[in-house]
PDB file of N, CA and C in Angstrom:
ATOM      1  N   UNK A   1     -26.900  -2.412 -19.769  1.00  0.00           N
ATOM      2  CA  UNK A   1     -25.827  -2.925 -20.604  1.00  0.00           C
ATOM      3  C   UNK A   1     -25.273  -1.806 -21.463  1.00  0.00           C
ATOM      4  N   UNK A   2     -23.882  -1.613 -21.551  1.00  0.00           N
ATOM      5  CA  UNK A   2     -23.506  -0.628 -22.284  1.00  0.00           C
ATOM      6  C   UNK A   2     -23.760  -0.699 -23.765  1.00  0.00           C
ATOM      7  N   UNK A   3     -23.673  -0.110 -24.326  1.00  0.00           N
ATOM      8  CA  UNK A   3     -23.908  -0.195 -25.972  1.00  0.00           C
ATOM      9  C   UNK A   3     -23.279   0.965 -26.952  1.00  0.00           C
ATOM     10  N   UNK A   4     -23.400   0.768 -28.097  1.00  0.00           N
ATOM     11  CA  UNK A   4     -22.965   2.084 -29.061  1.00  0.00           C
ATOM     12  C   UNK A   4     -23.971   2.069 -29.906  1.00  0.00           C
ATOM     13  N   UNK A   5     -24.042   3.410 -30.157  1.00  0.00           N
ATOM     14  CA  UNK A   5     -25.138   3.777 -31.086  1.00  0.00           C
ATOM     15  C   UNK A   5     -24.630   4.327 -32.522  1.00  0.00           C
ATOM     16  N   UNK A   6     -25.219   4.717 -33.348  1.00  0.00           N
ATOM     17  CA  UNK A   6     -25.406   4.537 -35.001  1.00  0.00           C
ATOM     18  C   UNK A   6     -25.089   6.226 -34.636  1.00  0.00           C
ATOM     19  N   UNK A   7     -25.474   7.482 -34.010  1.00  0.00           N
ATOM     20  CA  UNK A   7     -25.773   8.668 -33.956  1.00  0.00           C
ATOM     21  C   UNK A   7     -23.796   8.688 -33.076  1.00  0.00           C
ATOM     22  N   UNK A   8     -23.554   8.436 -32.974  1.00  0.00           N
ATOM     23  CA  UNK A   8     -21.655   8.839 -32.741  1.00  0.00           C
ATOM     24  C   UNK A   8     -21.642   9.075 -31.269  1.00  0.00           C
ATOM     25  N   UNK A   9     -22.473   8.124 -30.621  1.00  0.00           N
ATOM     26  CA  UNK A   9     -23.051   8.418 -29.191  1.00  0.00           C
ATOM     27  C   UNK A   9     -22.189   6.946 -28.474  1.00  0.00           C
ATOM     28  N   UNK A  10     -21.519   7.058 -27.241  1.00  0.00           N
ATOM     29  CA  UNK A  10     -21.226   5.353 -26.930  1.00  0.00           C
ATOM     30  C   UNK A  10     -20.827   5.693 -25.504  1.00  0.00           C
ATOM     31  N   UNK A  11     -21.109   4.567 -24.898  1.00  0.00           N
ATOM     32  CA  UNK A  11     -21.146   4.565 -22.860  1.00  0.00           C
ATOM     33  C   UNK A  11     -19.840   3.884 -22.736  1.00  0.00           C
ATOM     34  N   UNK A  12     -19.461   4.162 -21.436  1.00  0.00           N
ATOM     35  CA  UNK A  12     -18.459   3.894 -20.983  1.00  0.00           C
ATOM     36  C   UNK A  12     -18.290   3.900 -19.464  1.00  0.00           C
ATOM     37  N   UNK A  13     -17.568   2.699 -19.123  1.00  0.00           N
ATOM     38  CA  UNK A  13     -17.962   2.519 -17.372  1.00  0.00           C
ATOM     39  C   UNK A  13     -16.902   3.655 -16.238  1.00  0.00           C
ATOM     40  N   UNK A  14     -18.148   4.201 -15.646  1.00  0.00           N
ATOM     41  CA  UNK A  14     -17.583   4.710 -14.670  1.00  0.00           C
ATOM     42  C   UNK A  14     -16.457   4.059 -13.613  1.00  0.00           C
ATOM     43  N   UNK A  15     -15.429   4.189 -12.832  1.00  0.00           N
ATOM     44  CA  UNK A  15     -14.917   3.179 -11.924  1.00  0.00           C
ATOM     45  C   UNK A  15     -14.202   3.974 -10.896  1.00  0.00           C
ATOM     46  N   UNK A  16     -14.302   2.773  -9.860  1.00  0.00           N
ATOM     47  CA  UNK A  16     -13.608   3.343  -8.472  1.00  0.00           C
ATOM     48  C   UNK A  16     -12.379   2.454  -8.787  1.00  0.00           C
ATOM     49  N   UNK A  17     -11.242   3.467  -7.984  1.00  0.00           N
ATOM     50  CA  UNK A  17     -10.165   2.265  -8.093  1.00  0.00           C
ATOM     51  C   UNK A  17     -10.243   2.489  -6.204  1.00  0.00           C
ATOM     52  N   UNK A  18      -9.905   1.813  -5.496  1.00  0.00           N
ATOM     53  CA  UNK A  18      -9.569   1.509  -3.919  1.00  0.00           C
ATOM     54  C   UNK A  18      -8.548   0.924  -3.101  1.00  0.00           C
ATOM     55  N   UNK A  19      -8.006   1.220  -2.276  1.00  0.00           N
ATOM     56  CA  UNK A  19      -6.880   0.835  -1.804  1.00  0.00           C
ATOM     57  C   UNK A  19      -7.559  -0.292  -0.582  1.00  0.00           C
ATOM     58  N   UNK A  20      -7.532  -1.209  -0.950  1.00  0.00           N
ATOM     59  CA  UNK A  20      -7.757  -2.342   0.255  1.00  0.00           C
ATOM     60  C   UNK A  20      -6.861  -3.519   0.895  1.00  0.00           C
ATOM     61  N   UNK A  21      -6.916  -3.636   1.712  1.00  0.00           N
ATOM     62  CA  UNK A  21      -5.740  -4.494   2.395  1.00  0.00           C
ATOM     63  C   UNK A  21      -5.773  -5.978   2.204  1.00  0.00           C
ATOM     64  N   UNK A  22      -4.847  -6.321   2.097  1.00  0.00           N
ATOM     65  CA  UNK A  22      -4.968  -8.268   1.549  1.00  0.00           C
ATOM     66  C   UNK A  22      -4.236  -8.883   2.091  1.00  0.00           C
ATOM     67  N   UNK A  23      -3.833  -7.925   3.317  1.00  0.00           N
ATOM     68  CA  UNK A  23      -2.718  -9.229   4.601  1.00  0.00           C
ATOM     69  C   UNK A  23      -2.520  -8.091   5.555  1.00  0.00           C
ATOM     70  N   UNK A  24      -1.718  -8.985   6.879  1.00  0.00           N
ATOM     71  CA  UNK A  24      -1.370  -8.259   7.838  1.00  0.00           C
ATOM     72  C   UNK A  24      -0.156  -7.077   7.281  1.00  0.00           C
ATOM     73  N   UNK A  25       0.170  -6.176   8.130  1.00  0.00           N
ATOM     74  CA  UNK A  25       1.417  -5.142   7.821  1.00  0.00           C
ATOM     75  C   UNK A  25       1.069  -3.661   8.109  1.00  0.00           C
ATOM     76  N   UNK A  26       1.733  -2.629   7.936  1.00  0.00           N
ATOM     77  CA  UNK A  26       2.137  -1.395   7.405  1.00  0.00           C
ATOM     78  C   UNK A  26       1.558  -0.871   6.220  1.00  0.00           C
ATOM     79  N   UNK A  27       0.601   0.197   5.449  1.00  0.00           N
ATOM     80  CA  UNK A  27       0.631   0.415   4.472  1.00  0.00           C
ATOM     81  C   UNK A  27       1.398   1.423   3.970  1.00  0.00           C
ATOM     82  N   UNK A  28       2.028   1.142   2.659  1.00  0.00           N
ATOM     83  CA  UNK A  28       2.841   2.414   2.730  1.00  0.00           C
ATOM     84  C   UNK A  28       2.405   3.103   1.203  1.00  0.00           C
ATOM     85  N   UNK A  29       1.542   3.030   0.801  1.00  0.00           N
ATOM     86  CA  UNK A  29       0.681   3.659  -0.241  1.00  0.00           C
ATOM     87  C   UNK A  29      -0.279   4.777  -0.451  1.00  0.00           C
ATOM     88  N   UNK A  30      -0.548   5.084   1.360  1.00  0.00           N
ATOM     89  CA  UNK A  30      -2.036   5.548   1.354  1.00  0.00           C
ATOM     90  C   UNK A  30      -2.232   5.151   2.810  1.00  0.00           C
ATOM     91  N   UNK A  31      -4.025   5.340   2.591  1.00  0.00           N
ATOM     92  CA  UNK A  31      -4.647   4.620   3.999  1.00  0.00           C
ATOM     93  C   UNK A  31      -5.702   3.405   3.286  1.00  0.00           C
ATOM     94  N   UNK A  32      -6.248   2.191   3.661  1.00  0.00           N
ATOM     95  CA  UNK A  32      -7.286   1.706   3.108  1.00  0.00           C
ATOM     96  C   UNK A  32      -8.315   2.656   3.437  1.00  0.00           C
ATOM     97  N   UNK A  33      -8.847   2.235   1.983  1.00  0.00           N
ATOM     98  CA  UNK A  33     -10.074   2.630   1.566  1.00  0.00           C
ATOM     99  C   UNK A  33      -9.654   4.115   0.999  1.00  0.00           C
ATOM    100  N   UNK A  34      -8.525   4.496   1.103  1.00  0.00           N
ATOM    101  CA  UNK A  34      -8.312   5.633   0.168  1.00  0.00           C
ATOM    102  C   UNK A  34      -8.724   5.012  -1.269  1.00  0.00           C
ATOM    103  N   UNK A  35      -9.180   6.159  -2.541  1.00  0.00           N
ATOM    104  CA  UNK A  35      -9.677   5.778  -3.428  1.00  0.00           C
ATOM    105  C   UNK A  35      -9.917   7.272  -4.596  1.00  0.00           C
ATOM    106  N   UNK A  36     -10.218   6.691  -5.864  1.00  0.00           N
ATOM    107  CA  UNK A  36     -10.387   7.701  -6.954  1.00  0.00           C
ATOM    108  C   UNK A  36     -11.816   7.658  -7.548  1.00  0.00           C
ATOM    109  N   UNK A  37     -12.394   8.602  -7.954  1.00  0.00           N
ATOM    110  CA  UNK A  37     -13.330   7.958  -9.481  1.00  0.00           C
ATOM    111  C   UNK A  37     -12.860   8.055 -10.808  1.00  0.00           C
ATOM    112  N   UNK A  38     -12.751   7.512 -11.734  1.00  0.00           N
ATOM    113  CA  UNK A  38     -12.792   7.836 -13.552  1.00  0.00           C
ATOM    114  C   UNK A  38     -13.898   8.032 -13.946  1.00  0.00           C
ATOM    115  N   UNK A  39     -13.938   9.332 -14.512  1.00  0.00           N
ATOM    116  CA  UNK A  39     -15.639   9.377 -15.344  1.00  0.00           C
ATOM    117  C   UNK A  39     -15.098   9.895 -16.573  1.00  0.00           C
ATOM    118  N   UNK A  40     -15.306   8.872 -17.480  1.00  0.00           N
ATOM    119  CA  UNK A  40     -14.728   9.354 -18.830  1.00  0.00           C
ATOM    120  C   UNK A  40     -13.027   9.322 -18.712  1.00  0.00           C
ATOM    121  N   UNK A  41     -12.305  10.118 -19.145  1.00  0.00           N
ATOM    122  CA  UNK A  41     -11.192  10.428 -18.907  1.00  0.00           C
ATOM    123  C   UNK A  41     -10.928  11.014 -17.845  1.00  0.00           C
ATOM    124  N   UNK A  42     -11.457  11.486 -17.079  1.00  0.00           N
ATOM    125  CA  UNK A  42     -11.396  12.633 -15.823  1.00  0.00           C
ATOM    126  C   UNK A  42     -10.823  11.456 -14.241  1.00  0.00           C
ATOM    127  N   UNK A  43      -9.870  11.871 -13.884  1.00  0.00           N
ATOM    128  CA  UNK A  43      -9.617  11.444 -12.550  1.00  0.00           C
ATOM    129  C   UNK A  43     -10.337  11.891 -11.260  1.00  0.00           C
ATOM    130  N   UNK A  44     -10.656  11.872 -10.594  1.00  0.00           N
ATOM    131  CA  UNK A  44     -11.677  11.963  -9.024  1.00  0.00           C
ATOM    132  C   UNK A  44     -11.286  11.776  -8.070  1.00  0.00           C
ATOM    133  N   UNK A  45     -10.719  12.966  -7.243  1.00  0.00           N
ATOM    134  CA  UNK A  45     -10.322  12.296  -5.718  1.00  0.00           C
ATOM    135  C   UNK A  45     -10.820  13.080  -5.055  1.00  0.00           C
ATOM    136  N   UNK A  46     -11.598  12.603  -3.694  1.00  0.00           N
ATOM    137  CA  UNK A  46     -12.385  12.946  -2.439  1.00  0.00           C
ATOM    138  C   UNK A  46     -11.493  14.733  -1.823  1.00  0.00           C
ATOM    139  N   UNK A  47     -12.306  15.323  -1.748  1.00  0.00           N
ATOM    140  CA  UNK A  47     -11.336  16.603  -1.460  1.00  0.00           C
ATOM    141  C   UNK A  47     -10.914  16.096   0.066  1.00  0.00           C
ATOM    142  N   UNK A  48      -9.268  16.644  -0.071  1.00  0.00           N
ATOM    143  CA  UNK A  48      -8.310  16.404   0.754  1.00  0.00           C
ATOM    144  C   UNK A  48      -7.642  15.142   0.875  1.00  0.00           C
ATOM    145  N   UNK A  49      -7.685  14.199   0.341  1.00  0.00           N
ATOM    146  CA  UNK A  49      -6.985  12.778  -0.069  1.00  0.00           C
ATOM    147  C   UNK A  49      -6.381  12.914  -1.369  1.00  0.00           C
ATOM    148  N   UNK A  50      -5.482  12.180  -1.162  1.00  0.00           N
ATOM    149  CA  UNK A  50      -4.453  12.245  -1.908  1.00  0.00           C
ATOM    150  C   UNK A  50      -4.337  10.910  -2.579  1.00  0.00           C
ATOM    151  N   UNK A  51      -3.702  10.253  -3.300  1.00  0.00           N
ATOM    152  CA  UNK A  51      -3.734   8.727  -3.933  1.00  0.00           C
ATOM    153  C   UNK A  51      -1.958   8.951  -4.739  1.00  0.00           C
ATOM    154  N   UNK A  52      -1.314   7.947  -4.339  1.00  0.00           N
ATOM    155  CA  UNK A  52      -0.194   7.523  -4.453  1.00  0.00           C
ATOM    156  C   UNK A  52       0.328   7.841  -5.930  1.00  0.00           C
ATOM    157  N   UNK A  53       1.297   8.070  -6.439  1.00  0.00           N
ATOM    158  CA  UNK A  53       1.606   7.860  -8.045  1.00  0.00           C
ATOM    159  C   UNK A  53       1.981   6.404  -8.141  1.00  0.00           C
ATOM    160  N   UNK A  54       3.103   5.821  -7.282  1.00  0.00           N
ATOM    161  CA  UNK A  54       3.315   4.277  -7.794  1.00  0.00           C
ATOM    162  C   UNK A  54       2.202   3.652  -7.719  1.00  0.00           C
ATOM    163  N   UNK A  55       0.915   3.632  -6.931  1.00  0.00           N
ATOM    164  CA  UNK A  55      -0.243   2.819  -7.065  1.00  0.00           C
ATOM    165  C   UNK A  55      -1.345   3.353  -8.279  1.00  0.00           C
ATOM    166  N   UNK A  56      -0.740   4.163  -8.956  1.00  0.00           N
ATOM    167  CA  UNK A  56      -2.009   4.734  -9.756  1.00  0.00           C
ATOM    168  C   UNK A  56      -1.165   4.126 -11.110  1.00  0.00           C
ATOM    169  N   UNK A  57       0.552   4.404 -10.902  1.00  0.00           N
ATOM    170  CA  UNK A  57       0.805   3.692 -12.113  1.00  0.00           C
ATOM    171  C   UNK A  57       0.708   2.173 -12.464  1.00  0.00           C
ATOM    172  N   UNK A  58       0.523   1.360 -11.034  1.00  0.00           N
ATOM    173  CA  UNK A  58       0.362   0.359 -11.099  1.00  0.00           C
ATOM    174  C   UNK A  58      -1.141  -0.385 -11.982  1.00  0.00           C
ATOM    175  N   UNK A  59      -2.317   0.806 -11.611  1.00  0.00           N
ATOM    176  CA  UNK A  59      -3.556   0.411 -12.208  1.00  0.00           C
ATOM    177  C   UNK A  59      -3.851   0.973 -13.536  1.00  0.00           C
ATOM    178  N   UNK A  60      -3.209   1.970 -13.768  1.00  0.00           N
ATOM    179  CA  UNK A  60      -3.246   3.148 -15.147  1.00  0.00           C
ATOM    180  C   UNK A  60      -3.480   1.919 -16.750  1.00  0.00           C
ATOM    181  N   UNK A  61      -2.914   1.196 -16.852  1.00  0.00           N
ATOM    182  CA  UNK A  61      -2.774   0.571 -17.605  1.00  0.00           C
ATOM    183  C   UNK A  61      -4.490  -0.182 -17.744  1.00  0.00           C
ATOM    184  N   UNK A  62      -5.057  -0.661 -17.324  1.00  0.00           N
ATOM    185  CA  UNK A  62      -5.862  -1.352 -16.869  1.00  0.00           C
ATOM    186  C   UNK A  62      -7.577  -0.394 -16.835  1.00  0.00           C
ATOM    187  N   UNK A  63      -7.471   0.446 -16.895  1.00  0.00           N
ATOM    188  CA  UNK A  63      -8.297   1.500 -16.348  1.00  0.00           C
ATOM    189  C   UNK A  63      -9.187   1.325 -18.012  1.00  0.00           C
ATOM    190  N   UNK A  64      -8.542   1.691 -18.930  1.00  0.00           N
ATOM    191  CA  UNK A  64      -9.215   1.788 -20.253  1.00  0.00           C
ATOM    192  C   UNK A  64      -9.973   0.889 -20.799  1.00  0.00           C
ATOM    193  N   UNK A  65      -9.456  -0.723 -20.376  1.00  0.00           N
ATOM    194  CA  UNK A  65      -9.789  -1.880 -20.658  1.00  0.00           C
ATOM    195  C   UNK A  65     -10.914  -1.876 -19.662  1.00  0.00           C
ATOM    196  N   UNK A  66     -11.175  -1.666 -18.319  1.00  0.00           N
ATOM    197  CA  UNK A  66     -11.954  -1.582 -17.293  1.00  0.00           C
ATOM    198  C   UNK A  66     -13.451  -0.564 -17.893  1.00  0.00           C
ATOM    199  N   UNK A  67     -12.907  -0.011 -18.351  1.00  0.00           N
ATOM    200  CA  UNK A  67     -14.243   1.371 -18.880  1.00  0.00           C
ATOM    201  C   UNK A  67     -14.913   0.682 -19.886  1.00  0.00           C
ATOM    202  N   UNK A  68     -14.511  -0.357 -20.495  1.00  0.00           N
ATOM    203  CA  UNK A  68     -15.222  -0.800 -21.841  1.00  0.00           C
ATOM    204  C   UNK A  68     -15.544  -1.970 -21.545  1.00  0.00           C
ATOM    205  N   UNK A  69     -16.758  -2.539 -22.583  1.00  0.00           N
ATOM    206  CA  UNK A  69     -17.485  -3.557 -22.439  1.00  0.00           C
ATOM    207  C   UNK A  69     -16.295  -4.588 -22.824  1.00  0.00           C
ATOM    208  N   UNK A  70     -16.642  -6.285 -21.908  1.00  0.00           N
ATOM    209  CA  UNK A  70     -16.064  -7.078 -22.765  1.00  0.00           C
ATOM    210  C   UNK A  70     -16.765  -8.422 -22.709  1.00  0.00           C
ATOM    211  N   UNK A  71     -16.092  -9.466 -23.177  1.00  0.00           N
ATOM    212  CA  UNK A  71     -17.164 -10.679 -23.080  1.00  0.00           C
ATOM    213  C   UNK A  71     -16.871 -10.671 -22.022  1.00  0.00           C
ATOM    214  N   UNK A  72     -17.895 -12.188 -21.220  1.00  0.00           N
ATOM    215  CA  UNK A  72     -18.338 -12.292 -20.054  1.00  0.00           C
ATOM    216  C   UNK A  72     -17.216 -13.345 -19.336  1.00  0.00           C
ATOM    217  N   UNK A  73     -16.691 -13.968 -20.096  1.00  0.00           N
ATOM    218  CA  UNK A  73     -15.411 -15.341 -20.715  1.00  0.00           C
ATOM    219  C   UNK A  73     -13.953 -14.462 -20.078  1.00  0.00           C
ATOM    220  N   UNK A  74     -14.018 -13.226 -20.579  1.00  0.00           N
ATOM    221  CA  UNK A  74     -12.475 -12.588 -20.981  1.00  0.00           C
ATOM    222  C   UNK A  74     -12.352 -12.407 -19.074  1.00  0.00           C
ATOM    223  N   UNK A  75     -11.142 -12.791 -19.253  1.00  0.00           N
ATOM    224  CA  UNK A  75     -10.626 -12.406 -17.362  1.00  0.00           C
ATOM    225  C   UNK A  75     -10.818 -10.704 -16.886  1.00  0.00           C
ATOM    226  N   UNK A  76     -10.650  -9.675 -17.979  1.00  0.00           N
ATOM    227  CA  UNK A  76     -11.284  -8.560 -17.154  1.00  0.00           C
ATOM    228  C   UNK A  76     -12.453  -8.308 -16.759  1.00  0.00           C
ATOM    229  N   UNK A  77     -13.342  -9.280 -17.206  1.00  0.00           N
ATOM    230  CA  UNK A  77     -14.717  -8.930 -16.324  1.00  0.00           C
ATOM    231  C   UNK A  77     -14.866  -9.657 -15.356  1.00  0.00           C
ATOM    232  N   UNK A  78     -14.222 -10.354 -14.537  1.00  0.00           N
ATOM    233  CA  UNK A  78     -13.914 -10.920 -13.338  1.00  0.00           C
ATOM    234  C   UNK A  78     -12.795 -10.478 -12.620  1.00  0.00           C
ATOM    235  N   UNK A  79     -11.713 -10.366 -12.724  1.00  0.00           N
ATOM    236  CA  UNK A  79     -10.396 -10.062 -12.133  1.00  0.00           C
ATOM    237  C   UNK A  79     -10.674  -8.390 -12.176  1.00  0.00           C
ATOM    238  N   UNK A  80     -10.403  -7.963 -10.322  1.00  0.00           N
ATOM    239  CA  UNK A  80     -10.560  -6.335  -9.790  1.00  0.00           C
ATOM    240  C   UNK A  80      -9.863  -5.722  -9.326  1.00  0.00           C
ATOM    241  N   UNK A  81      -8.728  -7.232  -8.767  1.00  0.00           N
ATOM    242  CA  UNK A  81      -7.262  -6.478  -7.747  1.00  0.00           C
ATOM    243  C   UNK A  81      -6.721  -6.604  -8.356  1.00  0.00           C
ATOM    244  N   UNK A  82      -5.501  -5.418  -8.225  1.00  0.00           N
ATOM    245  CA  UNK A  82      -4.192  -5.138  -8.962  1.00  0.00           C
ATOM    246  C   UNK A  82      -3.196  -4.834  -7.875  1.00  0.00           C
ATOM    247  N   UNK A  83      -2.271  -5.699  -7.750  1.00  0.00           N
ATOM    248  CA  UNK A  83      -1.631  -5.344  -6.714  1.00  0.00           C
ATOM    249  C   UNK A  83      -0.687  -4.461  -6.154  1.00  0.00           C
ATOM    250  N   UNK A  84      -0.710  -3.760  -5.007  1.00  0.00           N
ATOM    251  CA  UNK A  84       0.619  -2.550  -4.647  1.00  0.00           C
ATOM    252  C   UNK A  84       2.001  -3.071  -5.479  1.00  0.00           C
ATOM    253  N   UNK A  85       2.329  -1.811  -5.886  1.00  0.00           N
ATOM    254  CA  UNK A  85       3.562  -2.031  -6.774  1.00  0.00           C
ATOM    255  C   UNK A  85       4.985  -1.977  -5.350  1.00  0.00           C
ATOM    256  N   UNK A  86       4.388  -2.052  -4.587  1.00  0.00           N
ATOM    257  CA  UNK A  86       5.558  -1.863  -3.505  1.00  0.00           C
ATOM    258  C   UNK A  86       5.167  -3.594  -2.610  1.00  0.00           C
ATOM    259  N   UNK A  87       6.158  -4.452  -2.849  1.00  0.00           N
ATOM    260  CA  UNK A  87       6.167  -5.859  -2.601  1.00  0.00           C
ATOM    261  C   UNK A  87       5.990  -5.410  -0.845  1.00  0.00           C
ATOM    262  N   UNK A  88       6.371  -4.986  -0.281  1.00  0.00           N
ATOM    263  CA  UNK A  88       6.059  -4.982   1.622  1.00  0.00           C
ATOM    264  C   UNK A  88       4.902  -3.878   1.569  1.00  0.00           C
ATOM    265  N   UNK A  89       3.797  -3.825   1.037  1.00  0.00           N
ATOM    266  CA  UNK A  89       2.548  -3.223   1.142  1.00  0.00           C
ATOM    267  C   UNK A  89       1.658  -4.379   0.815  1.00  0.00           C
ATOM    268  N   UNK A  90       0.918  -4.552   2.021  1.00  0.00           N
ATOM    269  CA  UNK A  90      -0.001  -5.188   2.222  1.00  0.00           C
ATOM    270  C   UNK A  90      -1.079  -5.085   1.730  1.00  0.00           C
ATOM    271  N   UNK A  91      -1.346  -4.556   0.673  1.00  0.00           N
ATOM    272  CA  UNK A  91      -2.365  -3.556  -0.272  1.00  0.00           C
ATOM    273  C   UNK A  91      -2.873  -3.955  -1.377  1.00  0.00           C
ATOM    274  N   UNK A  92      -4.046  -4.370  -1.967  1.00  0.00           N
ATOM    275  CA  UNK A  92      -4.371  -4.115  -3.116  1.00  0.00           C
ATOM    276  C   UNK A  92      -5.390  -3.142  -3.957  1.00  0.00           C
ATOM    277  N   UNK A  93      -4.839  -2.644  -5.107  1.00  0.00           N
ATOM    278  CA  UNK A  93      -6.083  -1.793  -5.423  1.00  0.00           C
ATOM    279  C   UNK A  93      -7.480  -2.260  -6.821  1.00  0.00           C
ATOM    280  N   UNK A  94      -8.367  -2.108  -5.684  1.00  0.00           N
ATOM    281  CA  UNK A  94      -9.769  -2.707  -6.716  1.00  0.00           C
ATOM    282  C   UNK A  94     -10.732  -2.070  -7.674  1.00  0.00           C
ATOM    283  N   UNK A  95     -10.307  -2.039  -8.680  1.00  0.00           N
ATOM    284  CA  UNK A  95     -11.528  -1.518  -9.663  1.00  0.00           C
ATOM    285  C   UNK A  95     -12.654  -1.863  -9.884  1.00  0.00           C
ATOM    286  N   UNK A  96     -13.897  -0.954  -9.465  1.00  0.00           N
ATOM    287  CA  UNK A  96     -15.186  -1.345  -9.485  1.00  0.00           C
ATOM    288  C   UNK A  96     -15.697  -0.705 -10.602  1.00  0.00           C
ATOM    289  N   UNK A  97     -16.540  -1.097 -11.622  1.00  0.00           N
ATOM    290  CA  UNK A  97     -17.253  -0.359 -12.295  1.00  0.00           C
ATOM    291  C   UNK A  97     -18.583  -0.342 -11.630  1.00  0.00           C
ATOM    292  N   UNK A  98     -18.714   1.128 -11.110  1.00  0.00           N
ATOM    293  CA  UNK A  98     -19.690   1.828 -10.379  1.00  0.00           C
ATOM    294  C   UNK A  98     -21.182   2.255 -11.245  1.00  0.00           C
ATOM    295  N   UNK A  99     -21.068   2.591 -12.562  1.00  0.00           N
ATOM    296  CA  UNK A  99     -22.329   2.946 -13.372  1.00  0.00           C
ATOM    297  C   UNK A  99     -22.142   3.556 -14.995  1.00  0.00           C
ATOM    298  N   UNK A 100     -22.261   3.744 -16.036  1.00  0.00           N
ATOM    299  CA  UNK A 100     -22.060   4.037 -16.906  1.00  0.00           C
ATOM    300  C   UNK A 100     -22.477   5.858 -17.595  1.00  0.00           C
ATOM    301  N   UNK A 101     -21.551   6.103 -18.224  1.00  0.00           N
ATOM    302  CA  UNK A 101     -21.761   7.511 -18.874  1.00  0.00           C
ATOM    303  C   UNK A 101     -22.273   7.685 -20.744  1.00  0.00           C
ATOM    304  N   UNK A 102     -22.739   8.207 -20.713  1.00  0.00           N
ATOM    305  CA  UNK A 102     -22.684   8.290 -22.413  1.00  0.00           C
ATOM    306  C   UNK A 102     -22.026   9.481 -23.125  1.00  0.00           C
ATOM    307  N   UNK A 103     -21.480   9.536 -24.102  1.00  0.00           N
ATOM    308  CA  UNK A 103     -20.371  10.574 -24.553  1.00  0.00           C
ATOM    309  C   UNK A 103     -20.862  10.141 -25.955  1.00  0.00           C
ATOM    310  N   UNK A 104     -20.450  11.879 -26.947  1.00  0.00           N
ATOM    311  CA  UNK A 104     -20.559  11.661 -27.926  1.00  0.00           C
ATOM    312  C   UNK A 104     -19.022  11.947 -28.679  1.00  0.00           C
ATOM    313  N   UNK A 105     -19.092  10.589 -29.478  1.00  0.00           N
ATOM    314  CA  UNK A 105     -17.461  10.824 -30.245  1.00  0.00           C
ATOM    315  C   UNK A 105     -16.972  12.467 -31.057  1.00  0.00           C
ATOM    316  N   UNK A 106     -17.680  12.890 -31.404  1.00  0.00           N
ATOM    317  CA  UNK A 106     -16.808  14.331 -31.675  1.00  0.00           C
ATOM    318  C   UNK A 106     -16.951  15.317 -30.267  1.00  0.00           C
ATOM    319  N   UNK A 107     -17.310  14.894 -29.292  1.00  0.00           N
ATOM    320  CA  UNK A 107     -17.094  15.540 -28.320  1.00  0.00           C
ATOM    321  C   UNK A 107     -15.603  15.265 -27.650  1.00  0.00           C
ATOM    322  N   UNK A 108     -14.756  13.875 -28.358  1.00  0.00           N
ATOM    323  CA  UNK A 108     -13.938  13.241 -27.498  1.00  0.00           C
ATOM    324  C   UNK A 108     -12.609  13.032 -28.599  1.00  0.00           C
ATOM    325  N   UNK A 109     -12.726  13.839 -29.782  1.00  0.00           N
ATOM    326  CA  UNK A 109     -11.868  13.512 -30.624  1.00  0.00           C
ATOM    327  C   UNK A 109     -11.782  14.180 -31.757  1.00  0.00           C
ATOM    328  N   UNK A 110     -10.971  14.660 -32.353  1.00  0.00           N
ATOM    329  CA  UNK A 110     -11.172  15.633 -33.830  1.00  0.00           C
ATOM    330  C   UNK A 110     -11.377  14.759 -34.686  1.00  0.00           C
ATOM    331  N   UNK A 111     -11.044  14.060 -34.854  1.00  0.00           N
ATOM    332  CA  UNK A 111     -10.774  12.556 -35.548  1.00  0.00           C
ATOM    333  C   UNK A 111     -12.289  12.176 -36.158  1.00  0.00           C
ATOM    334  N   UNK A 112     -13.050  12.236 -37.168  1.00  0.00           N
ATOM    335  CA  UNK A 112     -14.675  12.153 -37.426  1.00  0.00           C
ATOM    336  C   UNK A 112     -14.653  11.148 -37.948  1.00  0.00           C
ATOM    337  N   UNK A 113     -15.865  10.224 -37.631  1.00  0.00           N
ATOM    338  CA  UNK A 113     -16.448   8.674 -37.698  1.00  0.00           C
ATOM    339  C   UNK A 113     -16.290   8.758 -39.293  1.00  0.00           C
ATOM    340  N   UNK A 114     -15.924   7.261 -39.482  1.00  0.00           N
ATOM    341  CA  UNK A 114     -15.746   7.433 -41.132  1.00  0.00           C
ATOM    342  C   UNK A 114     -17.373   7.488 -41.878  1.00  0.00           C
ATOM    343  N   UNK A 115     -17.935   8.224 -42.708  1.00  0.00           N
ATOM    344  CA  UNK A 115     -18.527   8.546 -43.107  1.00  0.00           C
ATOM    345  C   UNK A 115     -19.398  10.115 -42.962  1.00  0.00           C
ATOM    346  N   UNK A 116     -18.642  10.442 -41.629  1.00  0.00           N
ATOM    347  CA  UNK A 116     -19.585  11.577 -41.101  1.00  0.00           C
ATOM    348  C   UNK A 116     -18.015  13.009 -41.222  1.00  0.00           C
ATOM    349  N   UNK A 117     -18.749  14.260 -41.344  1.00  0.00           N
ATOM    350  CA  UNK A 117     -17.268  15.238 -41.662  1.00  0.00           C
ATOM    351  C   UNK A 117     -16.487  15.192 -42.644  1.00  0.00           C
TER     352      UNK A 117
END
């Protein structure tokens, strides 16, 4: 379970985003199963694959909310597809949270925890 700690230390979910197919057609995004990792802020793609800009802007939004804990109730911890931003792509792309990282906040920000700096 992710958590935050008292020492300026806090986890955050790793994730795949994936290009998977959700009907017959053409893809015009990619190939399925093309795909990224996020670790932290850092983007991840498989050397020599490439990943779309309209499908990355389609999930970009979503990605931050995806990395962080939420209740169990709230629809982002159930809901994974986001769909091709191109209506004749048969495509959707799925965010998995794959495993968690731990980071320490002045490693990730000039900005110092109120009481500390």
């Amino acid at each position: 379970m992710i958590k935050s700690d008292t020492d300026g230390s806090f986890e955050l979910y790793d994730l795949r985003v994936e290009v998977v197919r959700s009907g017959p057609g053409k893809i015009y995004c990619g190939a399925e199963g093309d795909y990224f990792e996020l670790r932290g802020e850092m983007l991840h793609l498989p050397q020599g694959q490439g990943f779309s800009i309209y499908s990355l802007s389609a999930v970009l939004p979503l990605l931050a909310a995806k990395q962080r804990p939420c209740h169990p109730n709230d629809w982002m911890s159930t809901d994974a597809n986001c769909a091709c931003p191109d209506p004749n792509c048969p495509t959707q792309l799925r965010i998995t949270r794959i495993g968690t990282r731990r980071f320490d906040h002045a490693d990730t920000t000039a900005v110092p925890l109120e009481g500390q700096g």
